[in-house]
C-alpha atoms as a PDB file:
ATOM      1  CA  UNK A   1      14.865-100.300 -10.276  1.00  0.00           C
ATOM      2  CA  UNK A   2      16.471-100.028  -6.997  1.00  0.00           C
ATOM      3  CA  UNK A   3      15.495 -97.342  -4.395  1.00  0.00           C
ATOM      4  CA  UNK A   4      18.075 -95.068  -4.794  1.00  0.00           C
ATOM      5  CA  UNK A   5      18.137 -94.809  -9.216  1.00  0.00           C
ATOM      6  CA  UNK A   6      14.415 -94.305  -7.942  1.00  0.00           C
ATOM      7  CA  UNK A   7      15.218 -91.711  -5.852  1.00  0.00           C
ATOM      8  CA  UNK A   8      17.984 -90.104  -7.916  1.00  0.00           C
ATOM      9  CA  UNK A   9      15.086 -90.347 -11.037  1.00  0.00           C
ATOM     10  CA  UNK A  10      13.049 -88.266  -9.348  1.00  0.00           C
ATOM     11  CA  UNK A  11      15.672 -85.583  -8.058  1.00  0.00           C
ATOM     12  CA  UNK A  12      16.735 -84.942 -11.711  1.00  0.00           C
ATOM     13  CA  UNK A  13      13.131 -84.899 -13.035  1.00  0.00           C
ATOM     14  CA  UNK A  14      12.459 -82.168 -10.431  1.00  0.00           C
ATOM     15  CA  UNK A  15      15.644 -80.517 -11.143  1.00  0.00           C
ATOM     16  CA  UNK A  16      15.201 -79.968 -15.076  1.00  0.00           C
ATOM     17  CA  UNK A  17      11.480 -79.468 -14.610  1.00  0.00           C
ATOM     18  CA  UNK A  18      12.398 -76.468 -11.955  1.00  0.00           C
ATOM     19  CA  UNK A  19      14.732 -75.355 -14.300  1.00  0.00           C
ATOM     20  CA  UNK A  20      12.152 -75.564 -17.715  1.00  0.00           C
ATOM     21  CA  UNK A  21       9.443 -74.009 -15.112  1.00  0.00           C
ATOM     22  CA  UNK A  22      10.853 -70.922 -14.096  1.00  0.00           C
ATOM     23  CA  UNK A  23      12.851 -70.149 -17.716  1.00  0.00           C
ATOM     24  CA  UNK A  24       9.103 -70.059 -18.819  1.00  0.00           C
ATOM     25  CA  UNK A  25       8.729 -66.566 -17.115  1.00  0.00           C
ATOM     26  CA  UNK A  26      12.114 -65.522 -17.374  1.00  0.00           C
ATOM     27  CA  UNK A  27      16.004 -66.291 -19.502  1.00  0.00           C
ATOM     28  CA  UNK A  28      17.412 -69.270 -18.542  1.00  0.00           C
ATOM     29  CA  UNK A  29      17.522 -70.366 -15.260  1.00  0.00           C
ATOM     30  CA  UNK A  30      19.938 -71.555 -12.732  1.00  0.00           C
ATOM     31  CA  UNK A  31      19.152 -73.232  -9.560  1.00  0.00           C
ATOM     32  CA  UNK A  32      20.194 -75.837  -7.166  1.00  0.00           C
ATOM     33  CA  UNK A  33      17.994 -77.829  -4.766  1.00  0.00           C
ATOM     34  CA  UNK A  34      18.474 -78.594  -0.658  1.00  0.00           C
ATOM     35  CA  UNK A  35      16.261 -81.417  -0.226  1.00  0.00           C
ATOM     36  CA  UNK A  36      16.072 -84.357   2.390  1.00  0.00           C
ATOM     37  CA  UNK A  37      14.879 -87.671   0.676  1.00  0.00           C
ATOM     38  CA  UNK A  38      12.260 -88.080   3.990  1.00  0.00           C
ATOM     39  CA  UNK A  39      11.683 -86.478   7.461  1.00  0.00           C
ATOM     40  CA  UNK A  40      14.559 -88.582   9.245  1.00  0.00           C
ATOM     41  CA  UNK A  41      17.591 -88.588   6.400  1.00  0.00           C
ATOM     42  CA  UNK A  42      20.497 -86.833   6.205  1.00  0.00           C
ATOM     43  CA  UNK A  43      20.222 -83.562   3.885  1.00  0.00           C
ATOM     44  CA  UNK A  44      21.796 -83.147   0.767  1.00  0.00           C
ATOM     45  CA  UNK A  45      22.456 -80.609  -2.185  1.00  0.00           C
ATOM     46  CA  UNK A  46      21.970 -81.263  -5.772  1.00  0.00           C
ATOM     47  CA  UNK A  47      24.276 -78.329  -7.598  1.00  0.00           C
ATOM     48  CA  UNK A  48      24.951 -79.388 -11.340  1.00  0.00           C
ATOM     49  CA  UNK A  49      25.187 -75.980 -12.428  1.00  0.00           C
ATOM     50  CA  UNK A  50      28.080 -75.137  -9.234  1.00  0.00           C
ATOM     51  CA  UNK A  51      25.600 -71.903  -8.081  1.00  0.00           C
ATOM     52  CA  UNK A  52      26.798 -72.916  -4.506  1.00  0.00           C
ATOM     53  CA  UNK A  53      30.484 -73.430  -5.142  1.00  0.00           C
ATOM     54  CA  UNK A  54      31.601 -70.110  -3.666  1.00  0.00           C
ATOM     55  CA  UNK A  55      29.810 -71.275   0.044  1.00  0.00           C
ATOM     56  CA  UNK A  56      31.389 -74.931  -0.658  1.00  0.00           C
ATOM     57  CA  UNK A  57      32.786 -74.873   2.699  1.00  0.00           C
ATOM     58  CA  UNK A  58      29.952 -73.799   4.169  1.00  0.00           C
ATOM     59  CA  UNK A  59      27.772 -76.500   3.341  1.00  0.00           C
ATOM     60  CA  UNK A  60      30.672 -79.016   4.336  1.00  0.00           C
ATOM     61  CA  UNK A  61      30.457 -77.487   8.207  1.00  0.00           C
ATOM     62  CA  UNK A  62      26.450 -77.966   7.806  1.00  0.00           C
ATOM     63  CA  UNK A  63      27.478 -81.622   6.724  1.00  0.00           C
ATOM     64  CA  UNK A  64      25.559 -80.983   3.882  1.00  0.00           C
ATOM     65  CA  UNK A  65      26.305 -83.417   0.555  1.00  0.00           C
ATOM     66  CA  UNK A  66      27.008 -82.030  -2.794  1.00  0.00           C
ATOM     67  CA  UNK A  67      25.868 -83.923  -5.390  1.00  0.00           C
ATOM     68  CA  UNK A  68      26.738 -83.283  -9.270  1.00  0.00           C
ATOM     69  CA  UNK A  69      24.847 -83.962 -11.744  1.00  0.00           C
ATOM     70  CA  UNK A  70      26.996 -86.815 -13.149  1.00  0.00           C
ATOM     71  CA  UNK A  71      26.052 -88.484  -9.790  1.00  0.00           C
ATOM     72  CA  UNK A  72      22.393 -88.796 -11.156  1.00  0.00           C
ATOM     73  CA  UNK A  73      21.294 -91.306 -14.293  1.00  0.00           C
ATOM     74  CA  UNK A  74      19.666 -89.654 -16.983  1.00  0.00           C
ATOM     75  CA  UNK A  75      16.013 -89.418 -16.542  1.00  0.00           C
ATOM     76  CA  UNK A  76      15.478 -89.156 -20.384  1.00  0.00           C
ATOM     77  CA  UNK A  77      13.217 -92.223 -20.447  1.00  0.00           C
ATOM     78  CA  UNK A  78      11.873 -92.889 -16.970  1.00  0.00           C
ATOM     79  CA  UNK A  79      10.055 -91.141 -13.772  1.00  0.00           C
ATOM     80  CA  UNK A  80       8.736 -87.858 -15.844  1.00  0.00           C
ATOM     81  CA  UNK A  81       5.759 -87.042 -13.908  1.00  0.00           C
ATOM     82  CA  UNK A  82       7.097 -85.031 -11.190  1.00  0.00           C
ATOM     83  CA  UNK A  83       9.845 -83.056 -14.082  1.00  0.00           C
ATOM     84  CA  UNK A  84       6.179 -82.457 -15.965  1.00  0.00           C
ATOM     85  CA  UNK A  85       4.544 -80.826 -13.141  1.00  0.00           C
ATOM     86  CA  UNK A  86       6.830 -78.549 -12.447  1.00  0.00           C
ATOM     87  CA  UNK A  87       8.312 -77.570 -15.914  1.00  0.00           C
ATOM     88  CA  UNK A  88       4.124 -76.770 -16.661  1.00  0.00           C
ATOM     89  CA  UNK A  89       3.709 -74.946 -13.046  1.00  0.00           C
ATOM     90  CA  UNK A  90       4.047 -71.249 -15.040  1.00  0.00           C
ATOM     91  CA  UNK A  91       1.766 -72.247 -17.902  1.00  0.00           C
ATOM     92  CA  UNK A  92      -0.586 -73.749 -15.565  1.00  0.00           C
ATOM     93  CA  UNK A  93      -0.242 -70.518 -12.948  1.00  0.00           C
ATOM     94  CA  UNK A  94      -1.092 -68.429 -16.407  1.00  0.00           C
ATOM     95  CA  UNK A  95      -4.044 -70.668 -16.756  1.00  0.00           C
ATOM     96  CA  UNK A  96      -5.780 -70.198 -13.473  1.00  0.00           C
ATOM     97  CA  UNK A  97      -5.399 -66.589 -13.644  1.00  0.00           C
ATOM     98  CA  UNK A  98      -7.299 -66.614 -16.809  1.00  0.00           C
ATOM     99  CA  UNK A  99      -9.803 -69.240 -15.030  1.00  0.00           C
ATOM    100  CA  UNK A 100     -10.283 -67.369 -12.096  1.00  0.00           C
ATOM    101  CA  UNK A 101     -11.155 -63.897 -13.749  1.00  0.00           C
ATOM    102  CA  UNK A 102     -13.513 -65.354 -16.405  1.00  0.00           C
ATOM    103  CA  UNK A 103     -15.061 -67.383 -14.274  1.00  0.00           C
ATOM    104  CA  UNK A 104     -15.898 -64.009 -12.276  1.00  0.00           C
ATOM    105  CA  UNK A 105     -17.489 -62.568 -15.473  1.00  0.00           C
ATOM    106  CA  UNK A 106     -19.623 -65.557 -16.749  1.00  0.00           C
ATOM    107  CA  UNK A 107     -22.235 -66.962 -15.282  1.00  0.00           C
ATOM    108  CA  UNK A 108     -21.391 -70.917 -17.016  1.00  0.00           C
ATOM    109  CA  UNK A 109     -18.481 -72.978 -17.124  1.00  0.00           C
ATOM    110  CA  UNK A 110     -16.088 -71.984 -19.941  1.00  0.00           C
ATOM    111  CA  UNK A 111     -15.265 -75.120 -22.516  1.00  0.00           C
ATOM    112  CA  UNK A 112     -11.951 -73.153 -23.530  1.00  0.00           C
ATOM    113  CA  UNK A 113      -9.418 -75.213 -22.228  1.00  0.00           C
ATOM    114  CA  UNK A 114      -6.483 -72.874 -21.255  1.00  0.00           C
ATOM    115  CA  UNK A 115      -3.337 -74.681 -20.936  1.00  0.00           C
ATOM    116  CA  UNK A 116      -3.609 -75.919 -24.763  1.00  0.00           C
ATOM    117  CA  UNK A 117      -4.567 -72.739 -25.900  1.00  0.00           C
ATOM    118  CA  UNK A 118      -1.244 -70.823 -23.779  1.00  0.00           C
ATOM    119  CA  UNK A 119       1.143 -73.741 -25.242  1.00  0.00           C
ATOM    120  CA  UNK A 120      -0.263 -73.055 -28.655  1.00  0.00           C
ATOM    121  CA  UNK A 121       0.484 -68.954 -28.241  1.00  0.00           C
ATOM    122  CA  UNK A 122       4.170 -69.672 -27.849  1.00  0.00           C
ATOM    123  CA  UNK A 123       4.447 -72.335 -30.323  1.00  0.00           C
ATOM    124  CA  UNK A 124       3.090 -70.099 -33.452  1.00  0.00           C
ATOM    125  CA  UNK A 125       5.351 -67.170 -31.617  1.00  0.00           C
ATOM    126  CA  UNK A 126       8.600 -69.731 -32.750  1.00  0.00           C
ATOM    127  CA  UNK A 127       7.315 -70.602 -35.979  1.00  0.00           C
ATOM    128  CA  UNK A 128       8.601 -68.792 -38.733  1.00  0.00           C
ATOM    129  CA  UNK A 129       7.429 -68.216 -42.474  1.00  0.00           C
ATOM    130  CA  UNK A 130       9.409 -67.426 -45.318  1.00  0.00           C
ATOM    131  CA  UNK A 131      11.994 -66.592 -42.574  1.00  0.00           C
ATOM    132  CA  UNK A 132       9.905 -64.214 -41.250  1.00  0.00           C
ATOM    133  CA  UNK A 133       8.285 -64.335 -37.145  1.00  0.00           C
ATOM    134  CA  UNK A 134       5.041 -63.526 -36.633  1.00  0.00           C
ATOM    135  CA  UNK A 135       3.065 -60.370 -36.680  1.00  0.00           C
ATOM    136  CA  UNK A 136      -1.209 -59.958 -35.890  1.00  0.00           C
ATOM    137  CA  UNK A 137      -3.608 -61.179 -33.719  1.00  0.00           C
ATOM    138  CA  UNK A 138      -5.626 -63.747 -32.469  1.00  0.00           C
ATOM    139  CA  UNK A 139      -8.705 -64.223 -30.414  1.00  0.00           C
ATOM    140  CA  UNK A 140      -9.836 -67.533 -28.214  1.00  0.00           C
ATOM    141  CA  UNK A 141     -13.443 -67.376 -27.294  1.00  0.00           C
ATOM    142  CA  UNK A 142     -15.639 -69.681 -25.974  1.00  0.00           C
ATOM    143  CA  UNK A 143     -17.807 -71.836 -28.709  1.00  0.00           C
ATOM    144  CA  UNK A 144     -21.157 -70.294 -27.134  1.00  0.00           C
ATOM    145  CA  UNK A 145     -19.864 -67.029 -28.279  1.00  0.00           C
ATOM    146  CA  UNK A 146     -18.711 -67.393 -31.595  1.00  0.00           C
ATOM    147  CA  UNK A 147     -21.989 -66.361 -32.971  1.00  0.00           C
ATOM    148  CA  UNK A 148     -22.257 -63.005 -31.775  1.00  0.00           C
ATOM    149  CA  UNK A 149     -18.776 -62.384 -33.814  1.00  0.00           C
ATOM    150  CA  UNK A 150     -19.152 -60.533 -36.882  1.00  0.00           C
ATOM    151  CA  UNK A 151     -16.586 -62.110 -39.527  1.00  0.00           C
ATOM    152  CA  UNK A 152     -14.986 -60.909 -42.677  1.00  0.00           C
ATOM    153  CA  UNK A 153     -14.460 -64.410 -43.947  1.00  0.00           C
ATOM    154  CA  UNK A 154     -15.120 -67.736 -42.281  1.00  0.00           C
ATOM    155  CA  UNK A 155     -13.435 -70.426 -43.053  1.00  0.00           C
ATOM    156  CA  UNK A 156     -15.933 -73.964 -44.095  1.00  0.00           C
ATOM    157  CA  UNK A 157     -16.506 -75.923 -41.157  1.00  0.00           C
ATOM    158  CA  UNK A 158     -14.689 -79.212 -43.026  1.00  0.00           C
ATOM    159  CA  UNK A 159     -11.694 -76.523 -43.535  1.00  0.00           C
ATOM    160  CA  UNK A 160     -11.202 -75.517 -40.189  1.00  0.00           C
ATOM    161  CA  UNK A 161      -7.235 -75.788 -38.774  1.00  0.00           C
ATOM    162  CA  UNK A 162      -7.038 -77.358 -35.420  1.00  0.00           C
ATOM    163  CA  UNK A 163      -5.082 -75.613 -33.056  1.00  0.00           C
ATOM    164  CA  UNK A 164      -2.576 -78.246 -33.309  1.00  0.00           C
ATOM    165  CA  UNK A 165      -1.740 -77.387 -36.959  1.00  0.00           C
ATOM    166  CA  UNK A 166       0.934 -74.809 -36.117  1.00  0.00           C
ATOM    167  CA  UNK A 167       1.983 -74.045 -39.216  1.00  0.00           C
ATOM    168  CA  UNK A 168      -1.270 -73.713 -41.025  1.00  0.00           C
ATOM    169  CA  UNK A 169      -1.997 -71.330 -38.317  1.00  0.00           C
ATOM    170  CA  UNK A 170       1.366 -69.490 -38.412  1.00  0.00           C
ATOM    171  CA  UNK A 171       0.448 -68.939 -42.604  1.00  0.00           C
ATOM    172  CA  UNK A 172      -3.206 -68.033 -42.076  1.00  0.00           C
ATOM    173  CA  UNK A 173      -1.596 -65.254 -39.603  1.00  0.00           C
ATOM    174  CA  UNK A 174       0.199 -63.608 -42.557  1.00  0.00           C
ATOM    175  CA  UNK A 175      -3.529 -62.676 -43.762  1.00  0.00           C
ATOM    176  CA  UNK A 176      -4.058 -60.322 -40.351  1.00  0.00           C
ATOM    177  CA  UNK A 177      -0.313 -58.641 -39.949  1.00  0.00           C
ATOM    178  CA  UNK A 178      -0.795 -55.027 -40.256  1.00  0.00           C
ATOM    179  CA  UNK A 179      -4.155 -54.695 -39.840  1.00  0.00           C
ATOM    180  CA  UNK A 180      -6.947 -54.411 -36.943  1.00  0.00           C
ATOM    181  CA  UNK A 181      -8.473 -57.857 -38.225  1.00  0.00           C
ATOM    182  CA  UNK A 182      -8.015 -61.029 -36.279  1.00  0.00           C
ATOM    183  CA  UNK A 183      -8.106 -64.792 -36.561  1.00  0.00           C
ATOM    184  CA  UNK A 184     -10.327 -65.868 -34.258  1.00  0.00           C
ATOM    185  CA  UNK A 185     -10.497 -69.562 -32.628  1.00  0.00           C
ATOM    186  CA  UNK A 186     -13.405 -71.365 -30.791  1.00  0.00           C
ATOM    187  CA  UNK A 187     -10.116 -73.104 -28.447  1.00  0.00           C
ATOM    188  CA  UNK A 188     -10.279 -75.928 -30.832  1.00  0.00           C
ATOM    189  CA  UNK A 189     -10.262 -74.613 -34.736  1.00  0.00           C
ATOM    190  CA  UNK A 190      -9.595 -71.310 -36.482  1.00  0.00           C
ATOM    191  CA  UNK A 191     -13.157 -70.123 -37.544  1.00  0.00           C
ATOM    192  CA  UNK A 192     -12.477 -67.236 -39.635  1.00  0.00           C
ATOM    193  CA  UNK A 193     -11.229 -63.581 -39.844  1.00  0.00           C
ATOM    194  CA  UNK A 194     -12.540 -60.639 -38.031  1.00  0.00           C
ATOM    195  CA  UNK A 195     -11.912 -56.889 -37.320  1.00  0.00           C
ATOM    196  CA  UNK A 196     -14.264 -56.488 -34.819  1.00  0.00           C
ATOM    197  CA  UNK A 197     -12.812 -55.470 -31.085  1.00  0.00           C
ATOM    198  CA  UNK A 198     -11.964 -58.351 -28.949  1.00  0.00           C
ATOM    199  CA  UNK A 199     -14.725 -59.444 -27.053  1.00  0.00           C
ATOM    200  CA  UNK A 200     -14.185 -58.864 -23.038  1.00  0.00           C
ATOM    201  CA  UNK A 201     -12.693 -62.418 -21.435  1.00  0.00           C
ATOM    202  CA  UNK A 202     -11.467 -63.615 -24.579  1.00  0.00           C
ATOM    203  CA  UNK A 203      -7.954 -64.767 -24.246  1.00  0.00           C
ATOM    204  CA  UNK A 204      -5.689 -62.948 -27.321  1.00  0.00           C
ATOM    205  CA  UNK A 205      -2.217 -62.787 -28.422  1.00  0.00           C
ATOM    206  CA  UNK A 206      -0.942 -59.998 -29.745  1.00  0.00           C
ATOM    207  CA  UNK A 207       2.263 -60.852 -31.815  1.00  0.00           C
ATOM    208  CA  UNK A 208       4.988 -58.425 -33.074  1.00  0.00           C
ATOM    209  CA  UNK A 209       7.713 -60.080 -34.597  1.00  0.00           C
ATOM    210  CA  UNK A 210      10.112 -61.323 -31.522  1.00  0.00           C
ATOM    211  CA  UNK A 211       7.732 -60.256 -28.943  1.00  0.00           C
ATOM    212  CA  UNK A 212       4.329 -60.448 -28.227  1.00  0.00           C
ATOM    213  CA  UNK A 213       1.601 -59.652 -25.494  1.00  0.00           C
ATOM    214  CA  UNK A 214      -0.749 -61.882 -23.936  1.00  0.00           C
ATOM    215  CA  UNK A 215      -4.155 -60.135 -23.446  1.00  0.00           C
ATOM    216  CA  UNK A 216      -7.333 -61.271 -21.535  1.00  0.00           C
ATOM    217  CA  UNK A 217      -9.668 -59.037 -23.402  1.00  0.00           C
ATOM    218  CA  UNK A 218      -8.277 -55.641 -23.470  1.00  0.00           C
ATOM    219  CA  UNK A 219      -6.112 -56.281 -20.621  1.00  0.00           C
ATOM    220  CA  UNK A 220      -2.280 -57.523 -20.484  1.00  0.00           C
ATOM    221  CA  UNK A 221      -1.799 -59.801 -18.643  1.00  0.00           C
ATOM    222  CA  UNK A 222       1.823 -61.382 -19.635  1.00  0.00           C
ATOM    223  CA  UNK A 223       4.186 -60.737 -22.252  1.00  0.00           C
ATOM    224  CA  UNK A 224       6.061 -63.443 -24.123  1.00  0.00           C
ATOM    225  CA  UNK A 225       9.512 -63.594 -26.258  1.00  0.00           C
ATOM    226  CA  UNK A 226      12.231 -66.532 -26.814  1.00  0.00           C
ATOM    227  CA  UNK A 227       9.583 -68.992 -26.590  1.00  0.00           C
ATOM    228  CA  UNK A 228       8.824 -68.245 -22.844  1.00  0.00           C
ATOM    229  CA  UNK A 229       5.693 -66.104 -20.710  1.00  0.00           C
ATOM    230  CA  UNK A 230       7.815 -62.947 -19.143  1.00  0.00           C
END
């Protein structure tokens, strides 16, 4: 791969990462990117989505040099790292939030991994069943804690949905909608049903059909709809 595909690769990663990034927080995004290759080339502008067109002329008396996105090879299979970052900077901004305030209140280091449980909040809000989106809650708290919980039910250790099982989770919601009770998770499995407040620093979601808050305890800290933190 020469220098340049290299280059271009990386430009495009960047671009649609930028663009997946910031729709996290907000409807789709548009952007275009200024951006010198290193300290001593010329500068030029990647525009697919023609954001710039109006100040065209402009950028031609800057001797600035527009680039479209058909000037780029598709990045589909190569150079993703960089189109990674960026696309996960909101989720990962969420996440030290979160970090940063628990890690005020307890005097240990936390095993909840955040960034898996955030990804798994919007992926149940997008999962529909029998047609319907989701409504009730659930709780994340640490493993340590789980025993000062009082539960209604609690589901046999061998049972237990991981948090990757989606769907299982998105049908084991139906059994909470309408109601103060709760799933609750240790950040890895669902443990069982509760209706019991929310411990303080545990990270819930609140979900009402197309919308939903994101809570660390009692506090809101983000709100998410259309798949995306707001």
């Amino acid at each position: 791969m020469t220098n340049i595909i290299y280059q271009d690769l990386c430009i495009a990663n960047i671009f649609n990462g930028l663009v997946e990034g910031l729709s996290k927080f907000s409807n789709q995004s548009k952007l275009a990117l200024i951006y010198s290759p290193n300290p001593d080339s010329d500068v030029f502008v990647y525009d697919p989505q023609a954001i710039l067109k109006e100040h065209e002329s402009i950028l031609k008396e800057k001797h600035l040099d527009t680039k479209l996105s058909t000037d780029y090879p598709s990045s589909r299979n190569f150079v993703g790292s960089s189109g990674y970052i960026l696309k996960n900077y909101s989720l990962q901004a969420i996440a030290d939030y979160i970090v940063d305030e628990r890690n005020s209140f307890f005097d240990y280091d936390s095993r909840l991994l955040i960034p898996p449980i955030l990804n798994t909040v919007l992926n149940i809000s997008k999962t529909r069943e029998e047609g319907l989106s989701p409504r009730g809650q659930i709780f994340f708290t640490d493993p340590d804690k789980v025993s000062t919980i009082e539960f209604m039910t609690k589901i046999q250790r061998h049972q237990r949905p991981f948090l990757s099982n989606i769907k299982h989770i998105r049908k084991l919601l139906t059994a909470v909608e309408n109601s103060n009770r709760k799933l609750v998770s240790d950040g890895n499995t669902i443990i069982g049903i509760t209706d019991s407040p929310v411990p303080d620093y545990a990270i819930a979601a609140d979900y009402f059909d197309d919308h939903g808050f994101l809570k660390l305890g009692k506090e809101k800290i983000s709100s998410f709809f259309g798949e995306n933190f707001h």
